[in-house]
Protein backbone atom coordinates (compact mmCIF):
# COMPACT_ATOMS: atom_id res chain seq x y z
CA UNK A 1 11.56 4.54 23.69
CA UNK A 2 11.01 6.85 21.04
CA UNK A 3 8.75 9.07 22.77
CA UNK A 4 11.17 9.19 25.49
CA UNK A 5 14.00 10.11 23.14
CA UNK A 6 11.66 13.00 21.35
CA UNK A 7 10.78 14.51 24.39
CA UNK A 8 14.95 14.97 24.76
CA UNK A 9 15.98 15.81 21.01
CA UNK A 10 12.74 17.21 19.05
CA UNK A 11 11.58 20.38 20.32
CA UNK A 12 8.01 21.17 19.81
CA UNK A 13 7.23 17.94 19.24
CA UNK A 14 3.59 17.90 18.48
CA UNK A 15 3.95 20.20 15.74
CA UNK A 16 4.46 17.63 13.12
CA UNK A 17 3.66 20.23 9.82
CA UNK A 18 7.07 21.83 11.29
CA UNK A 19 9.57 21.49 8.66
CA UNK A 20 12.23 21.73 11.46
CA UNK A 21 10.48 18.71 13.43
CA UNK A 22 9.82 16.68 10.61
CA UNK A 23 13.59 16.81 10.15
CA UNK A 24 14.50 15.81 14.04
CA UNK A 25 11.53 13.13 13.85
CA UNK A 26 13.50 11.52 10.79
CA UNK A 27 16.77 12.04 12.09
CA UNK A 28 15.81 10.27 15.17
CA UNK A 29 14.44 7.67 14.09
CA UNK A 30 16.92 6.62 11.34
CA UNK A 31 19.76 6.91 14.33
CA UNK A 32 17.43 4.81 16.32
CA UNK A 33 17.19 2.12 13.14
CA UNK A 34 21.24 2.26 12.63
CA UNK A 35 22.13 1.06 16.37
CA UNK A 36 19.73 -1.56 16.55
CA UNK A 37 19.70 -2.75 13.25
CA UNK A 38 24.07 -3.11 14.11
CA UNK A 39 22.90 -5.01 17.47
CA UNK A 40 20.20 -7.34 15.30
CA UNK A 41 23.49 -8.19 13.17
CA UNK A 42 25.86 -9.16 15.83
CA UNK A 43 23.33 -11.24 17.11
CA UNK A 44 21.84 -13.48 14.10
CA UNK A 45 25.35 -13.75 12.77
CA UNK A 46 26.45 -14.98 16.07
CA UNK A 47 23.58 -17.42 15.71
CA UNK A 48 24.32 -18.02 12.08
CA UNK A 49 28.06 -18.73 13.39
CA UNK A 50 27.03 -21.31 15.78
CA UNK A 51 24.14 -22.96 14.16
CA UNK A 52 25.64 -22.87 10.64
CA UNK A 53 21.64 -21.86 8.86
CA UNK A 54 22.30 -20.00 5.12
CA UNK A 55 19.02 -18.33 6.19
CA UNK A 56 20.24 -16.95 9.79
CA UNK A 57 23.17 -15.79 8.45
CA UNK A 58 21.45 -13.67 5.36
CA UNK A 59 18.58 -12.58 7.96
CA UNK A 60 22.23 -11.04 9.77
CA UNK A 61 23.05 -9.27 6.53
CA UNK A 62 19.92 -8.55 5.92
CA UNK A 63 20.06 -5.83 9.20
CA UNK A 64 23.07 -4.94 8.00
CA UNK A 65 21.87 -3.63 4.85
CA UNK A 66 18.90 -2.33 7.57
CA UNK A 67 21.25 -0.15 8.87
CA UNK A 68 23.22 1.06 5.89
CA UNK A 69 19.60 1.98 5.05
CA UNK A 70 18.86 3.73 7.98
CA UNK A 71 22.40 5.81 7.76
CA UNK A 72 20.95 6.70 3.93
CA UNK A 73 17.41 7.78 5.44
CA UNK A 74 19.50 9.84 7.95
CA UNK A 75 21.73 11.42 5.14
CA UNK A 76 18.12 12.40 3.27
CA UNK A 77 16.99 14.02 6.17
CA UNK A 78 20.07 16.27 7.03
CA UNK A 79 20.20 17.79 3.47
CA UNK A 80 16.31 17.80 2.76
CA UNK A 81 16.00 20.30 5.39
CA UNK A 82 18.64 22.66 3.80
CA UNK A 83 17.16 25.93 2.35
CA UNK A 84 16.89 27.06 -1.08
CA UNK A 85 19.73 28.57 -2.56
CA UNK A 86 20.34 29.69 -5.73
CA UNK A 87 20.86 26.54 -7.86
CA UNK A 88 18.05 24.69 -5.98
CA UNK A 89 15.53 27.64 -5.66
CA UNK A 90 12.26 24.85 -4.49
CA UNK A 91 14.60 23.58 -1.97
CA UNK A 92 16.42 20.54 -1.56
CA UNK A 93 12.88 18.28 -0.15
CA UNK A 94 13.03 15.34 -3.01
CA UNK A 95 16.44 14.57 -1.40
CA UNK A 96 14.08 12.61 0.95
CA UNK A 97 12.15 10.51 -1.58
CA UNK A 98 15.44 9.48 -3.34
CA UNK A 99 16.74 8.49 0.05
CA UNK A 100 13.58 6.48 0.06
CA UNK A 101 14.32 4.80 -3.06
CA UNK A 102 17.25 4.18 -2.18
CA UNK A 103 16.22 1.76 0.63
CA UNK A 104 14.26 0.13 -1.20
CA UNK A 105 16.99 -0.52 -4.07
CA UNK A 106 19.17 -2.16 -0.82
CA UNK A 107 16.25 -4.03 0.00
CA UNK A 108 16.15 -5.96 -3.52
CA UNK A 109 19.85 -6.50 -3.13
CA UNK A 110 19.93 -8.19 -0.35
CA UNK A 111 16.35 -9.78 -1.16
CA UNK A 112 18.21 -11.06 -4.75
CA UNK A 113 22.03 -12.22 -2.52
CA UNK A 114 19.88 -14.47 0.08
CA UNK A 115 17.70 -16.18 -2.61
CA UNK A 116 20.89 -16.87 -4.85
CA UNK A 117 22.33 -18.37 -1.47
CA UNK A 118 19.66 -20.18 -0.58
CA UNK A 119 19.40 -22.15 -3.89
CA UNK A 120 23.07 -22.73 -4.23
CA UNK A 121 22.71 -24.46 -0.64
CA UNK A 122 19.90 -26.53 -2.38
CA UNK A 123 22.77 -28.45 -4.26
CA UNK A 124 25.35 -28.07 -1.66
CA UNK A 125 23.48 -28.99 1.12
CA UNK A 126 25.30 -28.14 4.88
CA UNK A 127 24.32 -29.62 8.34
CA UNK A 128 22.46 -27.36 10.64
CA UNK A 129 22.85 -27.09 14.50
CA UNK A 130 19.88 -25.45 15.77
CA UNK A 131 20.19 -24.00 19.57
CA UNK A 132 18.06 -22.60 22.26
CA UNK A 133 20.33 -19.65 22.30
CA UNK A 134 20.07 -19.30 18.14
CA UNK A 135 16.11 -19.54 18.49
CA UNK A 136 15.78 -17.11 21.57
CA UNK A 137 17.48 -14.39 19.49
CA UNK A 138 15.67 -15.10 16.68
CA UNK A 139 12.43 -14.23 18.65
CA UNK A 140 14.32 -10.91 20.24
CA UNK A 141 15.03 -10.13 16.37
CA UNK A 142 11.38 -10.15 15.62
CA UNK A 143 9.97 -8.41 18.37
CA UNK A 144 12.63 -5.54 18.00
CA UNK A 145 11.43 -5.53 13.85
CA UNK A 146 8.28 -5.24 14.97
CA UNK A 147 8.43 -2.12 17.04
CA UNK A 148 10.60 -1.04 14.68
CA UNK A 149 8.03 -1.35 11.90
CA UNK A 150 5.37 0.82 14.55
CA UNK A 151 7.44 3.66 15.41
CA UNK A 152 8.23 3.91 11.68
CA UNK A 153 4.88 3.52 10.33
CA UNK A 154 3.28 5.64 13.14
CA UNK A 155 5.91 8.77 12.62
CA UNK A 156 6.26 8.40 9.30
CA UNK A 157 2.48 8.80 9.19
CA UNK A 158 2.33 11.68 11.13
CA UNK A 159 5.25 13.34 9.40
CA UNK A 160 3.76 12.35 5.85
CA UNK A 161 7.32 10.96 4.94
CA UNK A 162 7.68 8.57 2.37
CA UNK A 163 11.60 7.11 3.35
CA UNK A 164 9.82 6.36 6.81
CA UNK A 165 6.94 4.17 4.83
CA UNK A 166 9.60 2.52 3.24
CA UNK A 167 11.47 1.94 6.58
CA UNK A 168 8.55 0.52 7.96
CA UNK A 169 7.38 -1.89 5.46
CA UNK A 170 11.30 -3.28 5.61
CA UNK A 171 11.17 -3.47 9.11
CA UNK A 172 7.25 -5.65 8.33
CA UNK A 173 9.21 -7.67 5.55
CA UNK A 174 12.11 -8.95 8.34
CA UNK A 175 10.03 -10.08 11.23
CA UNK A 176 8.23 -12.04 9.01
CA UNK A 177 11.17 -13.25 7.12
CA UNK A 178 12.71 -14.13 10.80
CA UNK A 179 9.72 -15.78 12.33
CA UNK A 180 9.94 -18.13 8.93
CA UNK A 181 13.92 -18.93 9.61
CA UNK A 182 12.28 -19.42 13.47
CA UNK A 183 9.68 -21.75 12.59
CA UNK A 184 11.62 -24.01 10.03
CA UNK A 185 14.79 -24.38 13.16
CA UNK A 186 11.91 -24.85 15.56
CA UNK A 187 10.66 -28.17 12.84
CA UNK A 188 14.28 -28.83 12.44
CA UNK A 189 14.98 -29.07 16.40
CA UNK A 190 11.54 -31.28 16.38
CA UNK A 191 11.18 -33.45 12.82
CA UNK A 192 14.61 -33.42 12.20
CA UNK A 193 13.68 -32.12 8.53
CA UNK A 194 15.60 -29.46 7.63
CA UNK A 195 14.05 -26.75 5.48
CA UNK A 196 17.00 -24.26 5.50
CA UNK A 197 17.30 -23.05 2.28
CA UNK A 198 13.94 -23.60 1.35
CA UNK A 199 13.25 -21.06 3.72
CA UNK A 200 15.98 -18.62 3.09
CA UNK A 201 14.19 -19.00 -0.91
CA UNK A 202 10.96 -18.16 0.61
CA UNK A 203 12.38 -15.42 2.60
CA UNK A 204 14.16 -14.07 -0.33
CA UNK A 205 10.84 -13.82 -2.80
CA UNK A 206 9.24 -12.02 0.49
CA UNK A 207 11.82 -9.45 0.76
CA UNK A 208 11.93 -8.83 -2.95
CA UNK A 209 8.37 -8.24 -3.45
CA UNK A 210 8.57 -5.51 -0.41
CA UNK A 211 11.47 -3.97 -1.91
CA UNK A 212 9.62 -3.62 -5.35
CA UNK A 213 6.76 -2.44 -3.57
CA UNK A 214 8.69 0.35 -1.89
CA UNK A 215 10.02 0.92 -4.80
CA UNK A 216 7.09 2.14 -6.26
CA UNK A 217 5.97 4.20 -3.78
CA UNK A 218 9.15 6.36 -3.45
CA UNK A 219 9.94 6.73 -7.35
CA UNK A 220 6.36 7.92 -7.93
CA UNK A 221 6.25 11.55 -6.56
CA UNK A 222 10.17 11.54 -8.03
CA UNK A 223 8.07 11.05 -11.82
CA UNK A 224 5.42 13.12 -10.67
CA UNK A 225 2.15 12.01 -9.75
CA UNK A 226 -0.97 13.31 -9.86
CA UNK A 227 -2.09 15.22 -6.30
CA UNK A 228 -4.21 13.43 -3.71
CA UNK A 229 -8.04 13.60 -4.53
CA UNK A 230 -8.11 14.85 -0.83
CA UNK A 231 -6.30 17.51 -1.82
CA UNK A 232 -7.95 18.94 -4.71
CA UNK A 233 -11.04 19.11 -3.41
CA UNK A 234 -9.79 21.22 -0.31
CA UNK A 235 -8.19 23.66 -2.72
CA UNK A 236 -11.57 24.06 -4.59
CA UNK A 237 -13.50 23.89 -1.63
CA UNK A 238 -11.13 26.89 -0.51
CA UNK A 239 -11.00 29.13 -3.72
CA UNK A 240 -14.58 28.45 -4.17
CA UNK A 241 -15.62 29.78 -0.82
CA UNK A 242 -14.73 33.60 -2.11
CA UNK A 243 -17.95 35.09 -3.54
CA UNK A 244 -16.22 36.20 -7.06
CA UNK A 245 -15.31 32.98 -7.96
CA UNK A 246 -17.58 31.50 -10.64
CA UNK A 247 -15.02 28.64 -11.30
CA UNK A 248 -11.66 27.33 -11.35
CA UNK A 249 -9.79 25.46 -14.23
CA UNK A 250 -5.90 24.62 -15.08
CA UNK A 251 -4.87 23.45 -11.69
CA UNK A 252 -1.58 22.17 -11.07
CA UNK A 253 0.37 20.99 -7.99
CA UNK A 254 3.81 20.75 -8.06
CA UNK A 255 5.39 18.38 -5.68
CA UNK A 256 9.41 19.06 -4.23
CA UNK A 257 9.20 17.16 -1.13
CA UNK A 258 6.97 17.14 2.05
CA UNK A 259 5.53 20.13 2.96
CA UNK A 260 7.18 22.08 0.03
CA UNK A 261 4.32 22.45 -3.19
CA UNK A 262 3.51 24.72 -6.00
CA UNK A 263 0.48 25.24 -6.99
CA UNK A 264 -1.15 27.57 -9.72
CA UNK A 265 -4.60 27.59 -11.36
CA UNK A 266 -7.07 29.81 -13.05
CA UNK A 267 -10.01 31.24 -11.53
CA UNK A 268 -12.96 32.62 -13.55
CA UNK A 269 -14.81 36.00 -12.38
CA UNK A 270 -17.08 38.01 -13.91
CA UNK A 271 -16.13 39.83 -16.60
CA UNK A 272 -17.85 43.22 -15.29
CA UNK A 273 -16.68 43.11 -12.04
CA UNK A 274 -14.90 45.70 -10.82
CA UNK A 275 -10.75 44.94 -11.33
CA UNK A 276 -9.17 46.33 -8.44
CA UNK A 277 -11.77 44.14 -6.17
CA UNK A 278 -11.43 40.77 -7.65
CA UNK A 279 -7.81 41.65 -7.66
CA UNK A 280 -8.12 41.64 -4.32
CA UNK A 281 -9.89 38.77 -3.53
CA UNK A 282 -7.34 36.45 -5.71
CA UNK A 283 -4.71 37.70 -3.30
CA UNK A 284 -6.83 36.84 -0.45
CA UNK A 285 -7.33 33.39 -1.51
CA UNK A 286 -3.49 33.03 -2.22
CA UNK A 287 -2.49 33.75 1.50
CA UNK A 288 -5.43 31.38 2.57
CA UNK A 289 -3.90 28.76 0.46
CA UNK A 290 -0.32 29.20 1.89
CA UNK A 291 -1.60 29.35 5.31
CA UNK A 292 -3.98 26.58 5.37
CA UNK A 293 -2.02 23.99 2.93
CA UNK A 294 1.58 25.03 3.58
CA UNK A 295 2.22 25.60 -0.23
CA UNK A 296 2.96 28.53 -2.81
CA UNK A 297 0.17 29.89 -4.74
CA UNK A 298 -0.21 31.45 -7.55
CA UNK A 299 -3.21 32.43 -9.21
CA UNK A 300 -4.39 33.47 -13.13
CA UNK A 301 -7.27 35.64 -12.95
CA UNK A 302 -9.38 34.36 -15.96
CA UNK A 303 -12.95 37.45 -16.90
CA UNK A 304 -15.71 35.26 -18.56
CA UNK A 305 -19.60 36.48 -19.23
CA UNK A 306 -21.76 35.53 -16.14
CA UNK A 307 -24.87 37.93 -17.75
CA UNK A 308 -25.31 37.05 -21.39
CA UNK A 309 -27.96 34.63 -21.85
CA UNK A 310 -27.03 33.82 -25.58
CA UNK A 311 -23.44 32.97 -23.84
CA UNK A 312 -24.66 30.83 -21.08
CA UNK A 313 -27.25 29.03 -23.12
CA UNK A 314 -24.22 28.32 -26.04
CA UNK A 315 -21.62 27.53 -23.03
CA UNK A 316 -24.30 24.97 -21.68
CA UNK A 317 -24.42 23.18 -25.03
CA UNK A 318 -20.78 22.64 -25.47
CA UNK A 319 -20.40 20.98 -22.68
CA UNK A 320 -22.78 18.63 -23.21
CA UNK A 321 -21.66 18.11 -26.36
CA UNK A 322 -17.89 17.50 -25.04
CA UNK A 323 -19.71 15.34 -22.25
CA UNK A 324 -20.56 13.01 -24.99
CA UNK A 325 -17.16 11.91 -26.08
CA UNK A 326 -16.64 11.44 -22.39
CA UNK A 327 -18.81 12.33 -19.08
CA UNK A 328 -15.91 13.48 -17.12
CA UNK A 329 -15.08 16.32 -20.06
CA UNK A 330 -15.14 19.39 -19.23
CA UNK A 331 -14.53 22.87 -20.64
CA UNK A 332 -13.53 26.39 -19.41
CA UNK A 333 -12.22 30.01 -21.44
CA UNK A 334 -14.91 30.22 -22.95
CA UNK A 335 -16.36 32.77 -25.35
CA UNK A 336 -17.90 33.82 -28.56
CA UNK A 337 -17.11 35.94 -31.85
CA UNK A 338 -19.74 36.62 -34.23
CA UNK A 339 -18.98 36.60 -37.80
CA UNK A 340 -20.87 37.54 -40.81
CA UNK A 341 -21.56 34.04 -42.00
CA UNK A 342 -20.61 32.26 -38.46
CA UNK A 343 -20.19 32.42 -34.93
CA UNK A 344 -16.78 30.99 -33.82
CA UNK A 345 -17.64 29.43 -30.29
CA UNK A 346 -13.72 29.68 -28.99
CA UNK A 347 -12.82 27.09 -25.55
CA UNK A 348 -10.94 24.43 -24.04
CA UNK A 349 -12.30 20.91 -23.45
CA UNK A 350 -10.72 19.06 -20.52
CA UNK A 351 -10.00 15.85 -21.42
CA UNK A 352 -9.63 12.53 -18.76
CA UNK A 353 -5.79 11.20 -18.71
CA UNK A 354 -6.73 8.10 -19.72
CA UNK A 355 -9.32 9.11 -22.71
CA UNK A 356 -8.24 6.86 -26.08
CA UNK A 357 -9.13 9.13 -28.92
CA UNK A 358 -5.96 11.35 -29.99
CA UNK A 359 -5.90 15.10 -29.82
CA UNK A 360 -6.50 15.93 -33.13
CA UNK A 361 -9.53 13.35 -33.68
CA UNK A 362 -10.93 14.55 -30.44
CA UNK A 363 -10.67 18.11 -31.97
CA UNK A 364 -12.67 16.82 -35.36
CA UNK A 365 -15.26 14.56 -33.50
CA UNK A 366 -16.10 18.10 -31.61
CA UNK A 367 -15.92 20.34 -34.42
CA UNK A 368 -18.50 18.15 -36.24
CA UNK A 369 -20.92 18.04 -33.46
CA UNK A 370 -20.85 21.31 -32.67
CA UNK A 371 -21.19 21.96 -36.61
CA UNK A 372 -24.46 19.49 -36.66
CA UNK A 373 -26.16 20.41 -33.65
CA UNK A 374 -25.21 24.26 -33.29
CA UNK A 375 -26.19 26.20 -37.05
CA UNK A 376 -24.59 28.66 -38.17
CA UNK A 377 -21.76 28.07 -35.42
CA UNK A 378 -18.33 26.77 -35.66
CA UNK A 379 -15.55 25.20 -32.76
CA UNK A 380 -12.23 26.82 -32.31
CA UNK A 381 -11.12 23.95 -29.92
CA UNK A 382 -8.05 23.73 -27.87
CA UNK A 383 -8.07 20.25 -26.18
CA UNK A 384 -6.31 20.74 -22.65
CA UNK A 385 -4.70 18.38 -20.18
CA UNK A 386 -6.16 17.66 -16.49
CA UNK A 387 -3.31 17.58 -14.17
CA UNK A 388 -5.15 16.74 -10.98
């Protein structure tokens, strides 16, 4: 069905990178969600109505909140593909991850109403009437959850949208929840034992821990996380590709929604290279960038010594000496000024996010290394952060 629909309403469909089809493809889809999520609620709380089950009832509310959900996922969509203005110059794309978040916060609400329900129905137990007719639309509820959880899952793939993810793992979390209210009025039409709200508690803990879950995964690029591995490596793959590159340091990716990052770095070139060239080349790589990743670029153009021997050989040895507080150190900027009495070796060490020692022992543990293995030299040390 969705297919069929994009063919009508999504122009250019194929061309998911499309900022104007990854807004149709959400739109869709989240008006899609709202009308049968409302359908999936007139029928379980008919079925709740006749049968009198706690847990079909909630499951009915529960695709309610579905499609409140699906109306916020639409909202996110609409205004995510507005374009900058002046107050919101990076555009308006995290609109979509807080729409995200927001589904999930309605899917610990209503996780958090059934299981109170469910246990107050421990103590005030109620007879159940199970029914063909409740059972039958109990199975329609989980086949339409289920194609609801593929179309999500396999768009919001495609689109790289994180509100769809969430979608889709809510859509996962009710068919199972409904094929567990299924199976306890399929024992209750058979045993006689009725497992109602024992089953609406179940449900509850399952929706909750999918809601959490979601949770997580929408608030994180709202913190700011660090880029995809994937990513990096294309970016140096990409910079490094241009012969005047020696090396790249400093980079950071700034995430404002899908399809909409920042990203700046330093790249080192030799310091006797001819200016207007490698000034040329850095704006080469900057329209590759934009062109082949979708993002802005911007560039520092950083001159080190590729010829001096005394330079290499003392660059070589402090990064093995930074290697030794951690392997994954590195170092970049740097260079050397010779005093009468001492060389100053001047440079940044690259420190891992999750390295223990604080900034300004890190500085003193290299200072004295460099100081015993190095004579006559001394470490001007700024200890920098890797954002990748």
């Amino acid at each position: 069905m969705i297919q069929i629909l994009a063919r009508l309403f999504v122009p250019d469909r194929l061309n998911y990178a499309d900022g104007r089809v990854r807004r149709a493809y959400g739109m869709l889809c989240s008006v899609v969600g709202i009308v049968l999520n409302l359908l999936l609620f007139a029928g379980k709380y008919a079925a709740g109505a006749i049968s009198g089950s706690i847990a079909i009832m909630a499951d009915a509310f529960n695709n309610l909140s579905d499609g409140g959900s699906s109306l916020i996922t639409l909202v996110g969509f609409r205004f995510s593909g507005m374009k900058p203005d002046k107050d919101h110059p990076f555009g308006h794309g995290r609109i979509e991850y807080i729409s995200g978040f927001a589904v999930s916060v309605a899917i610990i609400v209503m996780g958090f109403e059934l299981g109170k329900s469910s246990v107050m129905k421990l103590f005030e137990p109620e007879p159940v009437e199970a029914s063909w007719l409740s059972m039958a639309i109990l199975a329609a509820s989980i086949a339409i959850k289920l194609y609801m959880y593929v179309y999500n899952r396999a768009i919001g793939g495609k689109i790289s949208s994180d509100a769809m993810r969430a979608t889709a793992a809510d859509s996962l979390s009710d068919a199972v929840a409904t094929t567990a209210v299924l199976l306890c009025m399929g024992i209750y039409m058979v045993w006689g034992i009725d497992l109602d709200a024992w089953c609406g508690i179940l449900v509850a803990a399952f929706i909750l821990r999918t809601g959490y879950e979601a949770a997580r995964d929408t608030l994180t690029p709202l913190l700011g996380r660090a880029p995809d591995p994937e990513l990096v490596s294309e970016i140096r793959d990409i910079v490094m590709a241009h012969e005047p590159i020696v090396g790249i340091h400093d980079l950071v990716v700034h995430d404002y929604g899908p399809g909409r990052l920042m990203i700046s770095l330093h790249c080192e070139v030799p310091e006797d290279g001819d200016i207007l060239e490698m000034h040329e080349a850095i704006d080469h790589i900057e329209r590759e960038l934009t062109e082949r990743l979708g993002c802005d670029a911007v560039i520092h153009m950083d001159p080190i010594a590729t010829r001096d021997e005394r330079v290499a050989e003392l660059r070589g040895k402090i990064a093995e000496l930074v290697r030794e507080l951690d392997e994954r150190a590195t170092i970049h900027d740097f260079r050397i000024v010779i005093g009468k009495d001492n060389t100053n070796l001047i440079f940044d060490a690259v420190l891992p996010a999750d390295f223990q020692m604080g900034e300004a022992e890190a500085k003193k543990r290299i200072g004295e290394l460099v100081e015993e293995r190095i004579p006559h030299c001394r470490a001007v040390v700024n200890i920098d952060k890797d954002y990748t």
